[in-house]
N, C-alpha and C. Protein backbone atom coordinates (compact mmCIF):
# COMPACT_ATOMS: atom_id res chain seq x y z
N UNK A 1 -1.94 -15.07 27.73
CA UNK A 1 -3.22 -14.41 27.79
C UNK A 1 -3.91 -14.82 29.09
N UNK A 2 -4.26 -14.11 29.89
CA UNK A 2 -4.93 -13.97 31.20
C UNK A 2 -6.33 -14.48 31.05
N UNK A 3 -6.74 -14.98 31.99
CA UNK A 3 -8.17 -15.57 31.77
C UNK A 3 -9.00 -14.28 32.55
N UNK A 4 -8.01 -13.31 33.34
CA UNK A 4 -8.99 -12.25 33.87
C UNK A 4 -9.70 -11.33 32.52
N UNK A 5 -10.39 -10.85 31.85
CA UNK A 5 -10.96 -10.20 31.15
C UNK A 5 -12.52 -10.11 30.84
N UNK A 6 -12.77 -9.37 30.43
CA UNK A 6 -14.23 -8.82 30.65
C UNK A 6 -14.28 -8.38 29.34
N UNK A 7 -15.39 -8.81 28.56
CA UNK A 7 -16.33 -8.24 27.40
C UNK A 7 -17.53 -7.73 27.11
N UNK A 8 -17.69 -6.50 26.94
CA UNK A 8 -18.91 -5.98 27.33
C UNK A 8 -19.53 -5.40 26.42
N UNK A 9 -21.36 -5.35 25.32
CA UNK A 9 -21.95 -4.75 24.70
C UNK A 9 -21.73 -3.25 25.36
N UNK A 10 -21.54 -1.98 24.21
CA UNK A 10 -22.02 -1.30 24.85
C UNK A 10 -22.79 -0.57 23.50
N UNK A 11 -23.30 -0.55 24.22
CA UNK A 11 -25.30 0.37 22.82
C UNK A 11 -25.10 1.55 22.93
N UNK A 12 -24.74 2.38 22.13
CA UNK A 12 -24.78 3.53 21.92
C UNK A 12 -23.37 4.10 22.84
N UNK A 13 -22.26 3.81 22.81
CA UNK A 13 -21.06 4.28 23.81
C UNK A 13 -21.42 5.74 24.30
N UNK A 14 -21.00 5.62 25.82
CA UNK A 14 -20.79 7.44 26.28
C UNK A 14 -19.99 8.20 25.84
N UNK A 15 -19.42 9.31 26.12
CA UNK A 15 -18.22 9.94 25.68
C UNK A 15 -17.27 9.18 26.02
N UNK A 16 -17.13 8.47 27.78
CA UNK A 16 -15.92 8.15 28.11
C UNK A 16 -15.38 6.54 27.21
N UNK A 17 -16.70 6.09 26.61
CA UNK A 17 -15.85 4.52 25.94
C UNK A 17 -15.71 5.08 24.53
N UNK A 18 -16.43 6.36 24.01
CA UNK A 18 -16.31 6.64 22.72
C UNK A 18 -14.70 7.16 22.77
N UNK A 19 -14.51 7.81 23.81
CA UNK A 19 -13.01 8.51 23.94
C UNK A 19 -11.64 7.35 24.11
N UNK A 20 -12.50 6.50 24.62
CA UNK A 20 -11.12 5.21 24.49
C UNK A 20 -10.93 4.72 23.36
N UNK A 21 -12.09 4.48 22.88
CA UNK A 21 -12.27 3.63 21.00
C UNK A 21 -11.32 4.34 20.20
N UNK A 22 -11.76 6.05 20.44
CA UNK A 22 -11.20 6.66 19.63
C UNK A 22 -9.51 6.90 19.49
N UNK A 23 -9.04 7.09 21.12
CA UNK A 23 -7.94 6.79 21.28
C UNK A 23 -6.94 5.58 20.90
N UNK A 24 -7.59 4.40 20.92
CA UNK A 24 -7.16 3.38 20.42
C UNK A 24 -7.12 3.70 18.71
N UNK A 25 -8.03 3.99 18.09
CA UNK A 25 -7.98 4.08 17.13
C UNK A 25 -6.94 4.94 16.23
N UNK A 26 -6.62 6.25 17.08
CA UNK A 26 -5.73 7.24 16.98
C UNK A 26 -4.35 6.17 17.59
N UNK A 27 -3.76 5.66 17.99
CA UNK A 27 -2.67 4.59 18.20
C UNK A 27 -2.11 4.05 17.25
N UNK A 28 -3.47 3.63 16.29
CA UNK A 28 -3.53 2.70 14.84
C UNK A 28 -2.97 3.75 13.89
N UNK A 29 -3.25 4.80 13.87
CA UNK A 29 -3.00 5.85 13.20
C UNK A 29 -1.71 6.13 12.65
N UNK A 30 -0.94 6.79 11.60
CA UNK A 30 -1.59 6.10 10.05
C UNK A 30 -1.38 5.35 9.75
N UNK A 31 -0.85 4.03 10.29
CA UNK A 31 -0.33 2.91 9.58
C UNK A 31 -1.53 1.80 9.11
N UNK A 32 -2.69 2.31 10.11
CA UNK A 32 -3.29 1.64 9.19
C UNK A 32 -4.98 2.19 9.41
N UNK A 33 -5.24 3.33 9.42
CA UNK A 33 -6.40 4.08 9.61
C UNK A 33 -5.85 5.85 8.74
N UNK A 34 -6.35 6.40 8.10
CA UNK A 34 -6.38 7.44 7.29
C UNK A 34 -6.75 8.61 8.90
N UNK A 35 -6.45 10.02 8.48
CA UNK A 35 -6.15 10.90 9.97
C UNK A 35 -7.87 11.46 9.84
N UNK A 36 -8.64 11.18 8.90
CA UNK A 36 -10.10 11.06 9.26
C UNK A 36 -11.24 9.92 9.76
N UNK A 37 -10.46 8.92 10.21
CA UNK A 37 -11.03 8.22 10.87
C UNK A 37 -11.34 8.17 12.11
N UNK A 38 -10.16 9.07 12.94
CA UNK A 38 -10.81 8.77 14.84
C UNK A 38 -11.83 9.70 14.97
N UNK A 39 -12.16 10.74 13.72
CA UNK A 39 -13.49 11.59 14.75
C UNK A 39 -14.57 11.08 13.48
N UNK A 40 -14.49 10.32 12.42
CA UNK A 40 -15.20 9.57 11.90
C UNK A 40 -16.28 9.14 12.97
N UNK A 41 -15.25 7.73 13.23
CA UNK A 41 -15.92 6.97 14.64
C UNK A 41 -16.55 7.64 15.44
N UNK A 42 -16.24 8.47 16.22
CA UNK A 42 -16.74 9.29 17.07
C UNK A 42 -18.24 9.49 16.79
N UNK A 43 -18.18 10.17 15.80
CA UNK A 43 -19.42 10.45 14.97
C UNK A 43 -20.57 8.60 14.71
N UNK A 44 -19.37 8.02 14.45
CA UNK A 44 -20.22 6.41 13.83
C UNK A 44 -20.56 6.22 15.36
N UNK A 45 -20.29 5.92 16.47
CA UNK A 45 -20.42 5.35 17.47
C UNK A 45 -21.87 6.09 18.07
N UNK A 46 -22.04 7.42 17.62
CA UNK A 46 -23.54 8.20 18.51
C UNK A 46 -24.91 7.44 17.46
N UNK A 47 -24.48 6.34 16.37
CA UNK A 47 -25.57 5.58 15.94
C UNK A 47 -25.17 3.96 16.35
N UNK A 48 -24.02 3.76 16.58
CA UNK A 48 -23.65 2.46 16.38
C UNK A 48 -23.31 1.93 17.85
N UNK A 49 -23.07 0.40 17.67
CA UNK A 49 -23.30 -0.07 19.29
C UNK A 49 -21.51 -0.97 18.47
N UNK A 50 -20.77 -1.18 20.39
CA UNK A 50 -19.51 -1.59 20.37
C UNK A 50 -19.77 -2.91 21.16
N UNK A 51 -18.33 -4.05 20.99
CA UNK A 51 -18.31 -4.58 21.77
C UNK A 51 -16.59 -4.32 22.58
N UNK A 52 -16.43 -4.33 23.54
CA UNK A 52 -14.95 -3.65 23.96
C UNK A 52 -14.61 -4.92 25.30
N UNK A 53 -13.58 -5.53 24.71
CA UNK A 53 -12.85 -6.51 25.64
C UNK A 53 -11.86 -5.70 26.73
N UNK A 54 -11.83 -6.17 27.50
CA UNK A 54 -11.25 -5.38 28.44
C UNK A 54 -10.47 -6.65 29.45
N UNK A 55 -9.05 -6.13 29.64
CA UNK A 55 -8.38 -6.82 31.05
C UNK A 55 -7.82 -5.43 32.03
N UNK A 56 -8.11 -5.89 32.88
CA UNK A 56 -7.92 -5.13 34.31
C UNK A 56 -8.30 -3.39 33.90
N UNK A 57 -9.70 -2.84 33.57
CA UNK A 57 -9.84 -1.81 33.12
C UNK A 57 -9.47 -0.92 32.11
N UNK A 58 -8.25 -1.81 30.64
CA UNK A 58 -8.09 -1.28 30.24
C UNK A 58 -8.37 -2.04 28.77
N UNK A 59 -8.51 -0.99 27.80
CA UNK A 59 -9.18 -1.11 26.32
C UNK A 59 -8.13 -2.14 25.40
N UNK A 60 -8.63 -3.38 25.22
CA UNK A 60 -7.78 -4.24 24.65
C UNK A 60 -7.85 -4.21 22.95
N UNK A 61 -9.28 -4.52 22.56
CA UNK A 61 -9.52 -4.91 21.53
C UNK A 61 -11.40 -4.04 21.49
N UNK A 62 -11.77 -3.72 20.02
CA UNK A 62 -12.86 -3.73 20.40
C UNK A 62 -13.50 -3.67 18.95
N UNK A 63 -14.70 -4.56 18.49
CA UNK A 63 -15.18 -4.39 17.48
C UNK A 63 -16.50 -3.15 17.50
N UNK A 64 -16.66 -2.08 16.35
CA UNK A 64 -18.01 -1.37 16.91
C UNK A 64 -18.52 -1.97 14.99
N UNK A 65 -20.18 -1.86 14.82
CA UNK A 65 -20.83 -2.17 14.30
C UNK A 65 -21.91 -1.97 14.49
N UNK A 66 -22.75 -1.68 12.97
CA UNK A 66 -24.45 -1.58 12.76
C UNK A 66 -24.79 -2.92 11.93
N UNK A 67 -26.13 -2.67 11.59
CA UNK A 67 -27.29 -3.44 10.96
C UNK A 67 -27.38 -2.83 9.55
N UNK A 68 -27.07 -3.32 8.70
CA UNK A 68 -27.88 -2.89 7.72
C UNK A 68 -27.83 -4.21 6.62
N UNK A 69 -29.10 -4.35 5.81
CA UNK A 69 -29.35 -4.97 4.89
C UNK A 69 -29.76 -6.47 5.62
N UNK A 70 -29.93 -6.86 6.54
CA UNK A 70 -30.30 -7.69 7.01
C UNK A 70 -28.78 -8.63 8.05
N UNK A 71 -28.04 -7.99 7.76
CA UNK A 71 -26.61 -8.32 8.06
C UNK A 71 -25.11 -7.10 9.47
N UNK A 72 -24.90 -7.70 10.23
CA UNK A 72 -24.78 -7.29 11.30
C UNK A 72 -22.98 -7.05 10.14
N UNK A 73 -22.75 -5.72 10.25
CA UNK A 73 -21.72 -4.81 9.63
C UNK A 73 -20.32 -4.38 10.48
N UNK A 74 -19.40 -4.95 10.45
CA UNK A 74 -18.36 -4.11 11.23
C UNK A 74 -18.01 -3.00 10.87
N UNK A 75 -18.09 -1.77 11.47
CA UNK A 75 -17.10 -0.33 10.77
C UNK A 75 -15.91 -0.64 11.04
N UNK A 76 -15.40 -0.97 12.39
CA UNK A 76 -14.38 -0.85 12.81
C UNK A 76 -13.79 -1.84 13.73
N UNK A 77 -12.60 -2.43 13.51
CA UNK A 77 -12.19 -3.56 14.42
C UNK A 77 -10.90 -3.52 14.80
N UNK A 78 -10.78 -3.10 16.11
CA UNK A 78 -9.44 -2.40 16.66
C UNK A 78 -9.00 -3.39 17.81
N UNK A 79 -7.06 -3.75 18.16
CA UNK A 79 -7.17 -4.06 19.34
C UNK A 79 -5.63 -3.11 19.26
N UNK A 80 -5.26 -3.08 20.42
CA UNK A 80 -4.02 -2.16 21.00
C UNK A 80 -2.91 -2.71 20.59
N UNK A 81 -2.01 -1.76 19.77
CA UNK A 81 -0.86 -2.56 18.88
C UNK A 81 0.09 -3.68 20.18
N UNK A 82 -0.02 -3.21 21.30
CA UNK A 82 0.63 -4.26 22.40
C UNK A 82 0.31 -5.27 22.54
N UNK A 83 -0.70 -5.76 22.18
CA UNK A 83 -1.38 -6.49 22.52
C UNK A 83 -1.95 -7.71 21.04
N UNK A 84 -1.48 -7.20 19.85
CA UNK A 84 -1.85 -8.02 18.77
C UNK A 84 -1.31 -9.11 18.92
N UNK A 85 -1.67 -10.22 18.18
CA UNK A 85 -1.00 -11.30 18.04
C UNK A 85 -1.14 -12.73 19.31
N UNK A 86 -1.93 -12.05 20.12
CA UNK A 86 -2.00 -12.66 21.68
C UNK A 86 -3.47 -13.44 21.89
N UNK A 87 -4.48 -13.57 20.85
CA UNK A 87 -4.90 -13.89 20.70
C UNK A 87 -6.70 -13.36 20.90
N UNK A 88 -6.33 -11.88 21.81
CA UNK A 88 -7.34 -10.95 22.31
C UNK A 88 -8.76 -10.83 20.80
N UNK A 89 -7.59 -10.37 19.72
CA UNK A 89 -9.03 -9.79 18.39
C UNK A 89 -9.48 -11.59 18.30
N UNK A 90 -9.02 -12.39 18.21
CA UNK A 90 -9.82 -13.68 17.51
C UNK A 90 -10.79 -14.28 19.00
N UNK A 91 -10.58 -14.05 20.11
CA UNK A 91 -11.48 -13.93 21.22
C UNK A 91 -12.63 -13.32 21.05
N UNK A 92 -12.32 -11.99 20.65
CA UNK A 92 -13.67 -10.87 20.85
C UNK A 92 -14.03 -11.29 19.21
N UNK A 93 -13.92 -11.68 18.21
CA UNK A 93 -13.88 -11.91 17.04
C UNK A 93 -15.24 -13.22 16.89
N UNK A 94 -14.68 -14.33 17.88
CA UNK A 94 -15.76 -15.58 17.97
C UNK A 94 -17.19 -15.23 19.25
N UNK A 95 -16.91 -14.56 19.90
CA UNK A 95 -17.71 -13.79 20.80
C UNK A 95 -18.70 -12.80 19.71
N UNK A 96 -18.16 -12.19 19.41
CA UNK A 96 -19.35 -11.12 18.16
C UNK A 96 -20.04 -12.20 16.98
N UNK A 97 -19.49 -13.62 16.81
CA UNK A 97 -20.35 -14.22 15.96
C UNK A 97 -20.92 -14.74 16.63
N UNK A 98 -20.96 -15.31 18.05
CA UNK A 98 -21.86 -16.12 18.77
C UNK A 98 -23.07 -15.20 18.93
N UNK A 99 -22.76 -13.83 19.46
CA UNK A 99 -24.21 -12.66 19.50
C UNK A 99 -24.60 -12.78 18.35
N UNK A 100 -24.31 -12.65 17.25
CA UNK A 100 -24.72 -12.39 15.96
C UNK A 100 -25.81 -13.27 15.72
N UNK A 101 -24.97 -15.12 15.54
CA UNK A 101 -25.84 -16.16 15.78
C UNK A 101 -27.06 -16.10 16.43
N UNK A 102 -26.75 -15.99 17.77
CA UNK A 102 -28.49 -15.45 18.93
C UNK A 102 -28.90 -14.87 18.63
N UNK A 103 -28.98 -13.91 17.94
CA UNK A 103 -29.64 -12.30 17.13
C UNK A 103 -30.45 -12.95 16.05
N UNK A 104 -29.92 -14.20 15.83
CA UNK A 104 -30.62 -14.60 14.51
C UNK A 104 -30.27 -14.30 12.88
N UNK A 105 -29.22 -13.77 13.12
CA UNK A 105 -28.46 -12.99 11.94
C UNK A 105 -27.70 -14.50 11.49
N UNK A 106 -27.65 -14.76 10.24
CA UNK A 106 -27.07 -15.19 8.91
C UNK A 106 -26.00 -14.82 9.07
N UNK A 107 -25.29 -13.56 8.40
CA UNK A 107 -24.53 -13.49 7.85
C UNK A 107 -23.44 -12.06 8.54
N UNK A 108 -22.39 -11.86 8.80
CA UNK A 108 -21.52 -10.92 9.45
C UNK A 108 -21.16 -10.47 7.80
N UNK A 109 -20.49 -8.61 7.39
CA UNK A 109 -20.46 -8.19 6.99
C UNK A 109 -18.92 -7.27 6.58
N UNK A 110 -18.21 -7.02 6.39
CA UNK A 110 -16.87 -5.95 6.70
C UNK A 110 -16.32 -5.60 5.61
N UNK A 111 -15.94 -4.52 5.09
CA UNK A 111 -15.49 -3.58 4.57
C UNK A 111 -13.73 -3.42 5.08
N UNK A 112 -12.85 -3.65 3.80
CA UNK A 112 -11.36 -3.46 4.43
C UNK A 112 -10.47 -2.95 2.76
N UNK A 113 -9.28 -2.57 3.29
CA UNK A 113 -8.41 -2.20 2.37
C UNK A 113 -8.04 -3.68 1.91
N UNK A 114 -7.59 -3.38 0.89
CA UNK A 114 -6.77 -4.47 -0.66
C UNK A 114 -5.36 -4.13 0.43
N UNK A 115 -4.89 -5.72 0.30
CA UNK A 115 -3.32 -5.60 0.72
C UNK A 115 -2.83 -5.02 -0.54
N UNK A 116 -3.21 -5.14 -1.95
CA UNK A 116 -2.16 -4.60 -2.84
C UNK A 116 -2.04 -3.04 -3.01
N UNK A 117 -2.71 -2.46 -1.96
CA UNK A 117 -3.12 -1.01 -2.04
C UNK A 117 -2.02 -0.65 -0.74
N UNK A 118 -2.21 -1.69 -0.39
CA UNK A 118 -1.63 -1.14 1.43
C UNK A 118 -1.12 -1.94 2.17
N UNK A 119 0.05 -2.70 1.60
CA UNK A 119 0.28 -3.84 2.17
C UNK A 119 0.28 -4.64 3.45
N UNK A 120 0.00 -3.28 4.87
CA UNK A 120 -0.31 -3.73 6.05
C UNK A 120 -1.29 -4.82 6.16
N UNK A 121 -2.55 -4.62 5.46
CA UNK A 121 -3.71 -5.26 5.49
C UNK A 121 -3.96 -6.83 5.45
N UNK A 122 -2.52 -6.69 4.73
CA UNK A 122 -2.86 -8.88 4.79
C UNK A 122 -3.13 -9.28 5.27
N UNK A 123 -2.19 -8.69 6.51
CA UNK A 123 -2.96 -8.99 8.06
C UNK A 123 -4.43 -9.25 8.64
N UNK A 124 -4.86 -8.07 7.87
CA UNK A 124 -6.10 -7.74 8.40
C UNK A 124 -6.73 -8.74 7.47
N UNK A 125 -6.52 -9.15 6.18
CA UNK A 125 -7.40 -10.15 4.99
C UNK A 125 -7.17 -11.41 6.00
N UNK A 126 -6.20 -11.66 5.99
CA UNK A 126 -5.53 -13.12 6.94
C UNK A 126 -6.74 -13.61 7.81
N UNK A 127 -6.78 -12.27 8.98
CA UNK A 127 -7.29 -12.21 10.34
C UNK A 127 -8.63 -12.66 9.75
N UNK A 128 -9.77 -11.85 8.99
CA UNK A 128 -11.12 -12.49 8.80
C UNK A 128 -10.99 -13.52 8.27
N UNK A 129 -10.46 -14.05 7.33
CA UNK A 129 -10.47 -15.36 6.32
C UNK A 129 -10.24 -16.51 7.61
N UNK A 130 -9.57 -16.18 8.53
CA UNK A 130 -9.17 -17.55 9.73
C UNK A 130 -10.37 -17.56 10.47
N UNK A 131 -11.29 -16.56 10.30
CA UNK A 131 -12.45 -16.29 11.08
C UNK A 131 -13.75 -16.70 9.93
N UNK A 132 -13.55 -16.96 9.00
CA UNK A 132 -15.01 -18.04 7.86
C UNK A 132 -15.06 -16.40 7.24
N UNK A 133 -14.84 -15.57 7.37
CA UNK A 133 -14.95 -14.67 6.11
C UNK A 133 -14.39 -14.82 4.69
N UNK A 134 -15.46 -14.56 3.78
CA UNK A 134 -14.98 -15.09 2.72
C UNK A 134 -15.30 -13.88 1.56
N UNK A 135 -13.57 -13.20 0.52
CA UNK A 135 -13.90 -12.67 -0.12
C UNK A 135 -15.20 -12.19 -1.10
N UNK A 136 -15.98 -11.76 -1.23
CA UNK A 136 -17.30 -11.76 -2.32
C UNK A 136 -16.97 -10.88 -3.18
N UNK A 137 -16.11 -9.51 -3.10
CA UNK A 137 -16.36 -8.48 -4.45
C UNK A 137 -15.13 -7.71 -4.03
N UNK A 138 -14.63 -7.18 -5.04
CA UNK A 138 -13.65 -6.16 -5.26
C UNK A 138 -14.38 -4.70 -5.55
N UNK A 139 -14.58 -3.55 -4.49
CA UNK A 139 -15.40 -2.50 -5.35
C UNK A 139 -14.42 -1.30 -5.10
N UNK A 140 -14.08 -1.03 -6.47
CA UNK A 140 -12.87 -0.25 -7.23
C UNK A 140 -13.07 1.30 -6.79
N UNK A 141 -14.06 1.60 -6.91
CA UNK A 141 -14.29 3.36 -6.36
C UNK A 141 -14.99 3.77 -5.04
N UNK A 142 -14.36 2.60 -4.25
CA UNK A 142 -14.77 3.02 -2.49
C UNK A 142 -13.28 2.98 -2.05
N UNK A 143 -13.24 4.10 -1.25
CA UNK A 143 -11.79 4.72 -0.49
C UNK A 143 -10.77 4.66 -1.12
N UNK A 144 -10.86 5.27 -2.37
CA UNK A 144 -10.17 5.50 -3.19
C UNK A 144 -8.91 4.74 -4.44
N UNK A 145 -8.65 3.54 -3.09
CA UNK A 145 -7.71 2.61 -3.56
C UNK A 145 -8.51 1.98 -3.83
N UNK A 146 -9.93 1.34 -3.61
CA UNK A 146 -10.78 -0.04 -3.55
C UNK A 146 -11.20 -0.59 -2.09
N UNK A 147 -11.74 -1.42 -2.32
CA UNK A 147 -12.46 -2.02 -0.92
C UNK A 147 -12.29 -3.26 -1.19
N UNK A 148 -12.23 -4.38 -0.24
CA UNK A 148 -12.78 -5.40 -0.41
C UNK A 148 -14.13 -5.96 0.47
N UNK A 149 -15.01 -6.33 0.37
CA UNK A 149 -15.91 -6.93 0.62
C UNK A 149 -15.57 -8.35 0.77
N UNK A 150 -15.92 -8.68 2.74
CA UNK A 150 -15.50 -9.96 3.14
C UNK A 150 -17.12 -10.49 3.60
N UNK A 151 -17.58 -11.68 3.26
CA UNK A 151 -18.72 -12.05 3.95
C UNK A 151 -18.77 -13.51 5.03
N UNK A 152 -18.84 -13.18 5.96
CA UNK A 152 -18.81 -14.18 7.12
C UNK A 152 -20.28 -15.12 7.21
N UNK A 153 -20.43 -16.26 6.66
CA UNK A 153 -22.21 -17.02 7.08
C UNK A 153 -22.19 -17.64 8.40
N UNK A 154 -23.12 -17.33 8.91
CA UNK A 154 -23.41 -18.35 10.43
C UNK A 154 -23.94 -18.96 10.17
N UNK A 155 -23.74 -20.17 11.06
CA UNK A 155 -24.28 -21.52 10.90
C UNK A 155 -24.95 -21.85 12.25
């Protein structure tokens, strides 16, 4: 992993970072995003603000997220299947809790599939739990299979 990289808020994305998100996101596609999710986003991103890591101009990893309930929410947390495992999402991962922290925010928020629904996801359960997210609820009639509800506290 290169120490050249750049992480950048962006509030409200333009077309051209909404069109990378989305592209990335369409990459993920279907193995582990449903074929209504990249213009989902699209749509989530003209309310929601991103953070997008970047090496040498190009879209590595990027978490986008709102506010609600007093608690800073991930929709979406993407990095480029080339690139997993390298340590890029748990970078931009401790970076979005340090803003969070300064923001004054408590508590980080995320919404994910049940590995027993979809077994890709362990991954994804794995990935927050190494990050202080901690299961809170199983809710049975969101996205059809279930949801899990992960809650992250800052300290």
């Amino acid at each position: 992993m290169s120490e050249d990289y750049v992480i950048q808020l962006v509030q409200r994305p333009t077309n051209q970072v909404a069109d990378e998100i989305v592209s990335l996101v369409r990459l993920l596609s279907p193995e582990w995003f449903t074929p209504d999710v990249p213009e989902d986003t699209r749509r989530d991103l003209l309310f929601q603000d991103a953070f997008c890591l970047r090496q040498d101009e190009k879209l590595l990893s990027c978490v986008v997220f709102t506010c609600w309930d007093g608690a800073l929410n991930i929709t979406l947390f993407a990095t480029h299947p080339d690139y997993r495992g390298q340590g890029w999402g748990s970078m931009l991962m401790r970076h979005f809790a340090n803003y969070a922290r300064q923001l004054g925010f408590k508590h980080i928020v995320v919404l994910t599939v049940p590995p027993d629904t979809k077994p890709v996801y362990q991954a994804t359960l794995q990935f927050y739990q190494k990050h202080g997210f901690v299961l809170t609820k199983r809710i049975e009639n969101l996205w059809g299979s279930g949801t899990l509800k992960l809650v992250k506290t800052l300290e």
